[in-house]
C-alpha atoms as a PDB file:
ATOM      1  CA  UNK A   1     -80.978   8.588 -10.870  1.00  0.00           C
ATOM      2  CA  UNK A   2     -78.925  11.984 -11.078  1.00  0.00           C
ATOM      3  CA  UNK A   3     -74.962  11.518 -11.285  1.00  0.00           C
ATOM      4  CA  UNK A   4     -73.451  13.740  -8.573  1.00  0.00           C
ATOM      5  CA  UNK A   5     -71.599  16.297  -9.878  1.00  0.00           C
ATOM      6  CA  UNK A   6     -68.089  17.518  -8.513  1.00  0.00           C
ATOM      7  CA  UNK A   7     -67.436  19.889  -5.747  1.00  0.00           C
ATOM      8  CA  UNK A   8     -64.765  21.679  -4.860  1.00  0.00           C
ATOM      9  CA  UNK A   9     -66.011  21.894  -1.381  1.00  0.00           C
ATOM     10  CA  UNK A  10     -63.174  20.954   1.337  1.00  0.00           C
ATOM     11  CA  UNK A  11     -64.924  18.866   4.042  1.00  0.00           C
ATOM     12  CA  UNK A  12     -63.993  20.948   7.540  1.00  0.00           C
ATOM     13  CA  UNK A  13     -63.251  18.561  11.173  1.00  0.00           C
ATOM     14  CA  UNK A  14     -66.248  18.017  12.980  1.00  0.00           C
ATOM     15  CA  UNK A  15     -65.314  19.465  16.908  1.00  0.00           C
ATOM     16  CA  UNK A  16     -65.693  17.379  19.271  1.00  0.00           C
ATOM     17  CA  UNK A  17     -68.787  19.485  20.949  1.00  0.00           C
ATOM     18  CA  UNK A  18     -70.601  18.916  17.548  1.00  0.00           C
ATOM     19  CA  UNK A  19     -70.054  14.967  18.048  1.00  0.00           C
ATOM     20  CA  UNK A  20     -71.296  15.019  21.769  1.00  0.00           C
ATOM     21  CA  UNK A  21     -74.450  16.933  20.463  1.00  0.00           C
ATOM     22  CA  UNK A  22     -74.562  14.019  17.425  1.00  0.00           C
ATOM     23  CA  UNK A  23     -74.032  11.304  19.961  1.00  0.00           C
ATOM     24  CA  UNK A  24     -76.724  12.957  22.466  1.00  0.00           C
ATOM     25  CA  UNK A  25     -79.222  13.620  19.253  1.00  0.00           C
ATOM     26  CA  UNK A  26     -78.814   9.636  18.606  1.00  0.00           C
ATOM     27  CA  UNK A  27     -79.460   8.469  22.116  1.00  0.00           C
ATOM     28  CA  UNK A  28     -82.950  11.198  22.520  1.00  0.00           C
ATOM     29  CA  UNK A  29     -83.428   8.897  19.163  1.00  0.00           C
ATOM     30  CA  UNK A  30     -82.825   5.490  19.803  1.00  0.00           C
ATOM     31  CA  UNK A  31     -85.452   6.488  23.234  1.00  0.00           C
ATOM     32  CA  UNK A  32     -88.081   7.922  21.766  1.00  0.00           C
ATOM     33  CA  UNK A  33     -87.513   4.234  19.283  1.00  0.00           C
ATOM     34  CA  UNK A  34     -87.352   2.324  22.230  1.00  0.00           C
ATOM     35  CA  UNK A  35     -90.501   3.782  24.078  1.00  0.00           C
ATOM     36  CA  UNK A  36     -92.698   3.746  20.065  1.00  0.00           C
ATOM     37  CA  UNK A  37     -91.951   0.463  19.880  1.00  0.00           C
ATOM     38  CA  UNK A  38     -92.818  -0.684  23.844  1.00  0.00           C
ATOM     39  CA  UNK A  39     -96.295   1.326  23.148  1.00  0.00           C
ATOM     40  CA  UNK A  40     -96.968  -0.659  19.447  1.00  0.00           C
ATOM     41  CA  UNK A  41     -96.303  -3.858  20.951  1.00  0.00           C
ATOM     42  CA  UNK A  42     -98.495  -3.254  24.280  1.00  0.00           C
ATOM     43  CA  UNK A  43    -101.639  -2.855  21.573  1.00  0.00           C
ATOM     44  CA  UNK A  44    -101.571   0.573  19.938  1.00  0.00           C
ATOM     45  CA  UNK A  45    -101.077   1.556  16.554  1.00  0.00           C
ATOM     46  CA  UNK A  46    -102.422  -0.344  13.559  1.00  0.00           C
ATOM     47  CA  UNK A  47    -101.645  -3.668  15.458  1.00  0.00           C
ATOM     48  CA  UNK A  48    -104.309  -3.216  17.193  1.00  0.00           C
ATOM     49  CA  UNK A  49    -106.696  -6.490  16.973  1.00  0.00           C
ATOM     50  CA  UNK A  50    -110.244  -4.841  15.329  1.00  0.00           C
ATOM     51  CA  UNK A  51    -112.978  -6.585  16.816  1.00  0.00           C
ATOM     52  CA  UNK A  52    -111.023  -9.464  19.128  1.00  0.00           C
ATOM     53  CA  UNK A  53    -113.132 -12.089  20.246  1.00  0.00           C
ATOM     54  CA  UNK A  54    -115.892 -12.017  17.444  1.00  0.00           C
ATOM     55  CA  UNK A  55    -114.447 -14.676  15.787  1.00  0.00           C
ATOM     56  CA  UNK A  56    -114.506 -15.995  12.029  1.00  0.00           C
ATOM     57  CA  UNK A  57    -118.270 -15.785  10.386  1.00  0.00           C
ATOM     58  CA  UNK A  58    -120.823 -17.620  12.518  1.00  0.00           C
ATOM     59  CA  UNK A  59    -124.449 -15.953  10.973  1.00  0.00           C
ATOM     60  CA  UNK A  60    -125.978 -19.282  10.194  1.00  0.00           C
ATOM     61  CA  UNK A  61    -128.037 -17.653   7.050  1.00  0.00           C
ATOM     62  CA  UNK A  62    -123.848 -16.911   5.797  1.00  0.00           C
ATOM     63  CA  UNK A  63    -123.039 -18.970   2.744  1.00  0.00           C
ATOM     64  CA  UNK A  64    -119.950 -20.069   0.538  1.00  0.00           C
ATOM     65  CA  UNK A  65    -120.829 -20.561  -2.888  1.00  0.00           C
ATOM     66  CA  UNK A  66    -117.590 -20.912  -5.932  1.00  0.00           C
ATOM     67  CA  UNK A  67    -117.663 -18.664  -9.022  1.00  0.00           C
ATOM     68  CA  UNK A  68    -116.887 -20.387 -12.107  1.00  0.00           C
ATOM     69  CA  UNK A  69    -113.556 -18.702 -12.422  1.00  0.00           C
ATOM     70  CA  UNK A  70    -112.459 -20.396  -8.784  1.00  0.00           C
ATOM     71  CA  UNK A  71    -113.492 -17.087  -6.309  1.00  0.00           C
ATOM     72  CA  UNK A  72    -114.887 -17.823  -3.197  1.00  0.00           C
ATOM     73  CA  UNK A  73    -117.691 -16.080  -2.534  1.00  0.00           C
ATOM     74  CA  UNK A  74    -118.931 -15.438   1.485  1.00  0.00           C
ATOM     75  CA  UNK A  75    -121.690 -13.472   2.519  1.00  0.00           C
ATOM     76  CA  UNK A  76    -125.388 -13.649   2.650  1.00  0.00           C
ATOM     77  CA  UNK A  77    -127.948 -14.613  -0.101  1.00  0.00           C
ATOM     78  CA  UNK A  78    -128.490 -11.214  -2.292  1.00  0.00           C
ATOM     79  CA  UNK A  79    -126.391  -9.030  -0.329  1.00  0.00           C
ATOM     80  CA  UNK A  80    -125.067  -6.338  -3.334  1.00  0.00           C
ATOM     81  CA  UNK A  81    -121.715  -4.858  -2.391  1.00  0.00           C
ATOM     82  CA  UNK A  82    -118.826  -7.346  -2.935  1.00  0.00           C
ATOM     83  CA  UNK A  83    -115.253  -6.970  -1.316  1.00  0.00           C
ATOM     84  CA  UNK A  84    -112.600  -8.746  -3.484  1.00  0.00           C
ATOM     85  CA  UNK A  85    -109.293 -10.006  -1.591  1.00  0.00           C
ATOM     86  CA  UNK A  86    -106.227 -11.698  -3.332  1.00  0.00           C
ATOM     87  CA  UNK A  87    -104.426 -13.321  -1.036  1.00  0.00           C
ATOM     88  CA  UNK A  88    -101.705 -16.662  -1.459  1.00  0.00           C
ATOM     89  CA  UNK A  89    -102.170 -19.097   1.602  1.00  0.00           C
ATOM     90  CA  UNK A  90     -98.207 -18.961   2.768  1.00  0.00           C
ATOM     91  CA  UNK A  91     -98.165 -15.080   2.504  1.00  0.00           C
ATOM     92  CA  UNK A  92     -96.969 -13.705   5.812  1.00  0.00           C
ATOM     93  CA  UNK A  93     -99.014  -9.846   5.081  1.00  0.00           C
ATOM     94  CA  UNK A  94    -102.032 -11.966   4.216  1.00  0.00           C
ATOM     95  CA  UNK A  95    -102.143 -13.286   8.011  1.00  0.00           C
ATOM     96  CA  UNK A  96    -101.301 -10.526   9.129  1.00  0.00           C
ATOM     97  CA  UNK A  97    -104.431  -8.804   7.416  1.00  0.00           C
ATOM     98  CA  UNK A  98    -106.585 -11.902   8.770  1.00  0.00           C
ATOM     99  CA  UNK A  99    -105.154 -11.433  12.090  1.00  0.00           C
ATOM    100  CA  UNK A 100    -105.522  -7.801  12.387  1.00  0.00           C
ATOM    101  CA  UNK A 101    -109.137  -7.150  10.414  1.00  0.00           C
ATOM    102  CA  UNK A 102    -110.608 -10.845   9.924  1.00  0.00           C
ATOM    103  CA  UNK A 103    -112.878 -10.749  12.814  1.00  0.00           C
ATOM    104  CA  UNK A 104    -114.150  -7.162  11.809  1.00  0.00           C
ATOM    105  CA  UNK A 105    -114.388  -8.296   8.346  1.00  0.00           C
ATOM    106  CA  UNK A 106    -116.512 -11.542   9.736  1.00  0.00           C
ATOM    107  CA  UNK A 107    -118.970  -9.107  11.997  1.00  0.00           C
ATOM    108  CA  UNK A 108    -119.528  -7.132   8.640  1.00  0.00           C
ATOM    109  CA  UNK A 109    -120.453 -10.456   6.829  1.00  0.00           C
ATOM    110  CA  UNK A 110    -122.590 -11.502   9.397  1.00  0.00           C
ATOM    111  CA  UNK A 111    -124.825  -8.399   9.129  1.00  0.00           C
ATOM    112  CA  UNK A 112    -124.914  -8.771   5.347  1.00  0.00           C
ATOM    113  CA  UNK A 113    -122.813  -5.576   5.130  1.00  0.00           C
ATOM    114  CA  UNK A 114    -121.040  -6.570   2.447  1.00  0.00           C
ATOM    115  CA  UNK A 115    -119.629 -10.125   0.826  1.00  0.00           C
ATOM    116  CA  UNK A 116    -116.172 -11.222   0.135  1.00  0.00           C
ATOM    117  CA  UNK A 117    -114.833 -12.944  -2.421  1.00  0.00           C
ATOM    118  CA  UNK A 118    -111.428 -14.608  -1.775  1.00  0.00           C
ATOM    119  CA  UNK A 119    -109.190 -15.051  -5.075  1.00  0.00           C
ATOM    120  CA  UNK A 120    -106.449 -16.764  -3.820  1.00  0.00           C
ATOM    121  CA  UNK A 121    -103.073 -16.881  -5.582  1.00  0.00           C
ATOM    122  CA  UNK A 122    -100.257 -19.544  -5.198  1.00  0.00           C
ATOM    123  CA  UNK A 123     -97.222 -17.344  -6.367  1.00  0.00           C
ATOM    124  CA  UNK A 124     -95.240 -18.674  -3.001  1.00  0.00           C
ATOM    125  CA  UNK A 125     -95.131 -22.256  -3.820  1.00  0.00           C
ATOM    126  CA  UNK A 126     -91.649 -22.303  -4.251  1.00  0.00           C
ATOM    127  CA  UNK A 127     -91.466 -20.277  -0.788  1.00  0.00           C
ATOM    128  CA  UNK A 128     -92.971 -23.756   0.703  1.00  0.00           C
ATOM    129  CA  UNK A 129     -90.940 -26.972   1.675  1.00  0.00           C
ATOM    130  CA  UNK A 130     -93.074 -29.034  -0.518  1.00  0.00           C
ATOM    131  CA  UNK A 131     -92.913 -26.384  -2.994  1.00  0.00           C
ATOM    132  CA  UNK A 132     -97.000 -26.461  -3.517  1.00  0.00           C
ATOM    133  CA  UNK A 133     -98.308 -25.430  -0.744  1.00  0.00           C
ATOM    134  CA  UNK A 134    -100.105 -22.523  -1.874  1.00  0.00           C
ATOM    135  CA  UNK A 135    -101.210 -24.629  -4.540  1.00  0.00           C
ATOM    136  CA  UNK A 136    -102.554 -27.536  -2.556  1.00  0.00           C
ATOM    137  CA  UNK A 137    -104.020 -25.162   0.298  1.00  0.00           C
ATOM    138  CA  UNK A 138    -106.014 -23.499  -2.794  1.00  0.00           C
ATOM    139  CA  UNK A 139    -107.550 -27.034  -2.995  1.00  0.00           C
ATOM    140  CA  UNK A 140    -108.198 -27.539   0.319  1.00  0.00           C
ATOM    141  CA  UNK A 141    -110.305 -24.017   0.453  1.00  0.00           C
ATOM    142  CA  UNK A 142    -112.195 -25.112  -2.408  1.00  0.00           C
ATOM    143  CA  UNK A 143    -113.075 -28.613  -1.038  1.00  0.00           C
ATOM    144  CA  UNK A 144    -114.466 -26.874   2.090  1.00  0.00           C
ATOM    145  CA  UNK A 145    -116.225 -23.595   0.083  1.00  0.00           C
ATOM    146  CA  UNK A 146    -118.210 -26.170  -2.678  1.00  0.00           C
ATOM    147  CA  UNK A 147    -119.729 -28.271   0.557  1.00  0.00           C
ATOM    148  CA  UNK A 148    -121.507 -24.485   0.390  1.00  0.00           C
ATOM    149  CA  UNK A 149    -121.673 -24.367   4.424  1.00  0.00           C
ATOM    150  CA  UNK A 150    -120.599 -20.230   5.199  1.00  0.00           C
ATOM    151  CA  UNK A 151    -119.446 -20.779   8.837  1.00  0.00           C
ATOM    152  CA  UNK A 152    -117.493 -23.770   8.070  1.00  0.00           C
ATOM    153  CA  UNK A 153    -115.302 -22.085   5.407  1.00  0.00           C
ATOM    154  CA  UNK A 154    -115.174 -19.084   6.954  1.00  0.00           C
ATOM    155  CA  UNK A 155    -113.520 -20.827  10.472  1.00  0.00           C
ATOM    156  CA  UNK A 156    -111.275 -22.804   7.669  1.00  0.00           C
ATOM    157  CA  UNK A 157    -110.256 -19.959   6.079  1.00  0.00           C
ATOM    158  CA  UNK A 158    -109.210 -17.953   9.561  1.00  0.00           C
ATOM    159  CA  UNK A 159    -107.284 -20.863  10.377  1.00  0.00           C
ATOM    160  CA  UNK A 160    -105.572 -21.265   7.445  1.00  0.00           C
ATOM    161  CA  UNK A 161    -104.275 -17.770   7.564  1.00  0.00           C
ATOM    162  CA  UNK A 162    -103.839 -17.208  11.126  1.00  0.00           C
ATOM    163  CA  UNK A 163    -102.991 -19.836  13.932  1.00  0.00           C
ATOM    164  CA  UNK A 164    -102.301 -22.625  11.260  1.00  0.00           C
ATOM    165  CA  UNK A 165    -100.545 -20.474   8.460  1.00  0.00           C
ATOM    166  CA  UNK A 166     -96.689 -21.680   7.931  1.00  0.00           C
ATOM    167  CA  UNK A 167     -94.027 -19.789   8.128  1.00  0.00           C
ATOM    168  CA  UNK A 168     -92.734 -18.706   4.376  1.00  0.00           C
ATOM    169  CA  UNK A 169     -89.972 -20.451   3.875  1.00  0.00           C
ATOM    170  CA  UNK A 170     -90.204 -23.433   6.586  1.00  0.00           C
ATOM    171  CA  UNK A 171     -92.113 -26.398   6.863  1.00  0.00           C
ATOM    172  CA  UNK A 172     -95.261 -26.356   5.877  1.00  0.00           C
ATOM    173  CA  UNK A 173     -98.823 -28.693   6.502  1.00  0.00           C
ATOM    174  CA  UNK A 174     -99.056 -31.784   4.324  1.00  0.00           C
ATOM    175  CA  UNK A 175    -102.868 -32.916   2.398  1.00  0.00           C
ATOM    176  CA  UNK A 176    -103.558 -34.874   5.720  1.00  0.00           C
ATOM    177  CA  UNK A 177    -103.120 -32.037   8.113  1.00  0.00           C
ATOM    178  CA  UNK A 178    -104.881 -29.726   5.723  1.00  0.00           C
ATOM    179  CA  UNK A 179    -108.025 -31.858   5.912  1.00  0.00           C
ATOM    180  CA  UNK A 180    -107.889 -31.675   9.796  1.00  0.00           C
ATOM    181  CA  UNK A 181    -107.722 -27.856   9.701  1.00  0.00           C
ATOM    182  CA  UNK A 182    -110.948 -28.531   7.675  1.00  0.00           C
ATOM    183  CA  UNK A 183    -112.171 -31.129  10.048  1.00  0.00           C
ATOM    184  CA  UNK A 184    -111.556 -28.887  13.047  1.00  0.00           C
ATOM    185  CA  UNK A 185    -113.680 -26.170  11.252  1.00  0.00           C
ATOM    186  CA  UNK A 186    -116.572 -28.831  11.389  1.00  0.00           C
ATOM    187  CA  UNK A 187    -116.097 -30.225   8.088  1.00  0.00           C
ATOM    188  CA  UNK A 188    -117.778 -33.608   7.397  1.00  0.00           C
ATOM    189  CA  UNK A 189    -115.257 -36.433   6.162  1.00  0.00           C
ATOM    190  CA  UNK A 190    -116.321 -36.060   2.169  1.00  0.00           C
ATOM    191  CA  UNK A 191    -114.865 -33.331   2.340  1.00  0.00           C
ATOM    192  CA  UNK A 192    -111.684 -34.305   4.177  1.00  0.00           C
ATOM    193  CA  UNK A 193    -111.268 -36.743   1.508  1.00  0.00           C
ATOM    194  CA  UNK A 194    -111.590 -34.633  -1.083  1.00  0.00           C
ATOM    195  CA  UNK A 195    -108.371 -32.438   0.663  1.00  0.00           C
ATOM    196  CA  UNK A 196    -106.536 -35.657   1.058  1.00  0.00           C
ATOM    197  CA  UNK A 197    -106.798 -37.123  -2.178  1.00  0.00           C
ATOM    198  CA  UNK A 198    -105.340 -33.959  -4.267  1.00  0.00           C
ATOM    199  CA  UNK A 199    -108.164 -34.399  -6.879  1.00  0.00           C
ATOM    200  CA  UNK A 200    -108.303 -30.758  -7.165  1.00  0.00           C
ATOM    201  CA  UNK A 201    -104.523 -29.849  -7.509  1.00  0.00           C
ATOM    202  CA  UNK A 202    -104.866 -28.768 -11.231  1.00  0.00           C
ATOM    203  CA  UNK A 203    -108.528 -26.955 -10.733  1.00  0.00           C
ATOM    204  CA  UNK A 204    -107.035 -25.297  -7.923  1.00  0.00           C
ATOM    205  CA  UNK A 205    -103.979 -24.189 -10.026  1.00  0.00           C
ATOM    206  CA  UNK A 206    -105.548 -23.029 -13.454  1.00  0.00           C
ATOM    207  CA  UNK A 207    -107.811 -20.910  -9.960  1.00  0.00           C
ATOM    208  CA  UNK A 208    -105.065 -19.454  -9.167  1.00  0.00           C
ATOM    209  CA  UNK A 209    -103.779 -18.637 -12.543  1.00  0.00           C
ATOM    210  CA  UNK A 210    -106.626 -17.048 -13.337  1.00  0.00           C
ATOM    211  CA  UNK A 211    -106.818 -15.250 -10.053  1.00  0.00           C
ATOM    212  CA  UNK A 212    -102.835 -14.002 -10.787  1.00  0.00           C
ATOM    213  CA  UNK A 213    -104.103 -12.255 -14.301  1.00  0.00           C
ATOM    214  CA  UNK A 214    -106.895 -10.505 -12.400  1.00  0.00           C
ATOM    215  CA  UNK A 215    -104.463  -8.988 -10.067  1.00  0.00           C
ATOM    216  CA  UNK A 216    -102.255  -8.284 -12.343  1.00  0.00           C
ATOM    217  CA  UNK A 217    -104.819  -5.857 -14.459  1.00  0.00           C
ATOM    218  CA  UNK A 218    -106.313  -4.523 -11.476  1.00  0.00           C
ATOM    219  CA  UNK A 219    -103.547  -3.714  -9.641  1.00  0.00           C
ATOM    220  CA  UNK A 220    -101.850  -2.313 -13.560  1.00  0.00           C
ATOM    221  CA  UNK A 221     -98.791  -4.771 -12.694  1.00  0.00           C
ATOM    222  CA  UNK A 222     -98.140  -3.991  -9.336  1.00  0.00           C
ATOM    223  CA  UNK A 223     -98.961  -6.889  -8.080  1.00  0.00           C
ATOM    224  CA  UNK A 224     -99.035  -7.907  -4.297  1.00  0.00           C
ATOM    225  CA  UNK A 225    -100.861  -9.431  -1.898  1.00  0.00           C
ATOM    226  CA  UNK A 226    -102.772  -8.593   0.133  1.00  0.00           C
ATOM    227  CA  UNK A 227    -104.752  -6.839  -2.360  1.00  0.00           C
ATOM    228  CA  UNK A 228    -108.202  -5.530  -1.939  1.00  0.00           C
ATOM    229  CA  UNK A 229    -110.650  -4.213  -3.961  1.00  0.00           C
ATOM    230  CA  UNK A 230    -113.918  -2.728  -4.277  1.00  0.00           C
ATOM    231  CA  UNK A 231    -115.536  -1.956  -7.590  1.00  0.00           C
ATOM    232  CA  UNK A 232    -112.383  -2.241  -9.060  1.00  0.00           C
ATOM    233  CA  UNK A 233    -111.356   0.109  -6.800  1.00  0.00           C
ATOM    234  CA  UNK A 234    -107.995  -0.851  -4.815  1.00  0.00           C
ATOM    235  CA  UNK A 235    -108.313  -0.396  -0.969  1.00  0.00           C
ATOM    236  CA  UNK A 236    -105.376   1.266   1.785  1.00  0.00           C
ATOM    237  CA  UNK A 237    -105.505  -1.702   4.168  1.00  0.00           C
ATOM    238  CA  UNK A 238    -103.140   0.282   6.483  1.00  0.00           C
ATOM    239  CA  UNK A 239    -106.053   2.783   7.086  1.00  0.00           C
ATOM    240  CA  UNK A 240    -107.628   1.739  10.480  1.00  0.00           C
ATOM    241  CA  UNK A 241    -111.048   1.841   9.032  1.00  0.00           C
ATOM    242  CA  UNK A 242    -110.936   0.399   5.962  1.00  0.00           C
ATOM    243  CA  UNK A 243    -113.281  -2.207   6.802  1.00  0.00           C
ATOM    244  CA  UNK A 244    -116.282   0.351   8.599  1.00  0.00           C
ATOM    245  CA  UNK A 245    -115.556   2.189   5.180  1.00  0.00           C
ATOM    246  CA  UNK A 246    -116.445  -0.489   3.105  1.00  0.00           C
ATOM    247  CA  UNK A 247    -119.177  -1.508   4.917  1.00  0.00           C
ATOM    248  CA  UNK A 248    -121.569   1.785   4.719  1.00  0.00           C
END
């Protein structure tokens, strides 16, 4: 940063007409604010829901099969083009990005578009109550993607980011309420047990581990999440059409 240099300029009073035009200039301001900010929360903008009412992935032929390095992989049998995401469970811009593209992103799944593969990262633990929730819902989405039903993980997943997500530092949803997300997805009770016992707390960490150094060299150390890529390419998630884009 430059150091300012000295002046030998002599500040002159401001009149008071020059303040009423400041003060008017602040008020046209704070309206046109005021009236932005009425029109983004009535729907426009880039809040607006893409897609609302499709719903999470529902193509029957969609499945969920797990890499060997812990990514999730959604999408239909042979389907080329691969959309990575890096996302951590408690991240509040994650759910937002569910929220805002998810059901797009399903529809585009469904018709074998594209598939996703979810590395999820667990860099907020210490942003959770428990202090491992990121970690433990990383277990939880790996108990519901190796039962290798597509549907079923993909409602778990929009839960888990959307209507059940916790607040970043607050309370957040124990192993038992974790598995009833899954059950509520129409997971079978194997695989609730398999959330509720914590067996795969330290596979789901070393996941996420290796998930964090994958982001890290994509992203060349600016790491964040969201974070999407395709073909190694990083993605603008603020442009509206990110998701048609990826899918042509």
């Amino acid at each position: 940063m430059t150091t300012p240099t000295s002046s030998k300029h002599t500040p002159q009073p401001v009149s008071s007409k020059t303040t009423y035009l400041l003060g008017g200039v602040a008020v046209i301001v704070v309206a046109v604010i005021v009236i932005a900010l009425y029109s983004w929360n009535r729907g426009g903008g880039s809040e607006t829901v893409r897609n609302d009412g499709y719903g999470s992935a529902h193509d029957s032929s969609v499945s969920v099969a797990m890499d060997a390095d812990g990514g999730i992989v959604l999408g239909k049998p042979g389907v080329a083009k691969v959309v990575d995401i890096f996302e951590d469970p408690l991240c509040p811009a994650c759910g937002h990005l569910e929220k805002i593209f998810g059901q797009e992103i399903a529809q585009q799944i469904d018709q074998g578009k594209f598939a996703v593969r979810y590395r999820l990262v667990n860099f907020l633990d210490d942003r959770s109550k428990s202090k491992d929730y990121s970690s433990r819902a990383i277990a939880a989405n790996e108990c519901v993607a190796q039962n290798g039903d597509g549907p079923i993980y993909a409602k778990f997943h929009t839960l888990l980011f959307t209507t059940k997500q916790p607040e970043e530092g607050g309370a957040d949803l124990d192993n038992k309420a974790l598995a009833a997300v899954a059950k509520d997805a129409g997971a079978g009770d194997d695989v609730a047990k398999c959330i509720t016992s914590g067996d795969r707390g330290e596979t789901a960490r070393n996941h996420a581990d290796g998930a964090m150094k994958a982001l890290t060299a994509a992203s060349g150390d600016r790491v964040g999440t969201p974070s999407v890529f395709i073909d190694g390419k990083k993605i603008d998630t603020t442009n509206q059409n990110w998701v048609a884009d990826a899918a042509k």
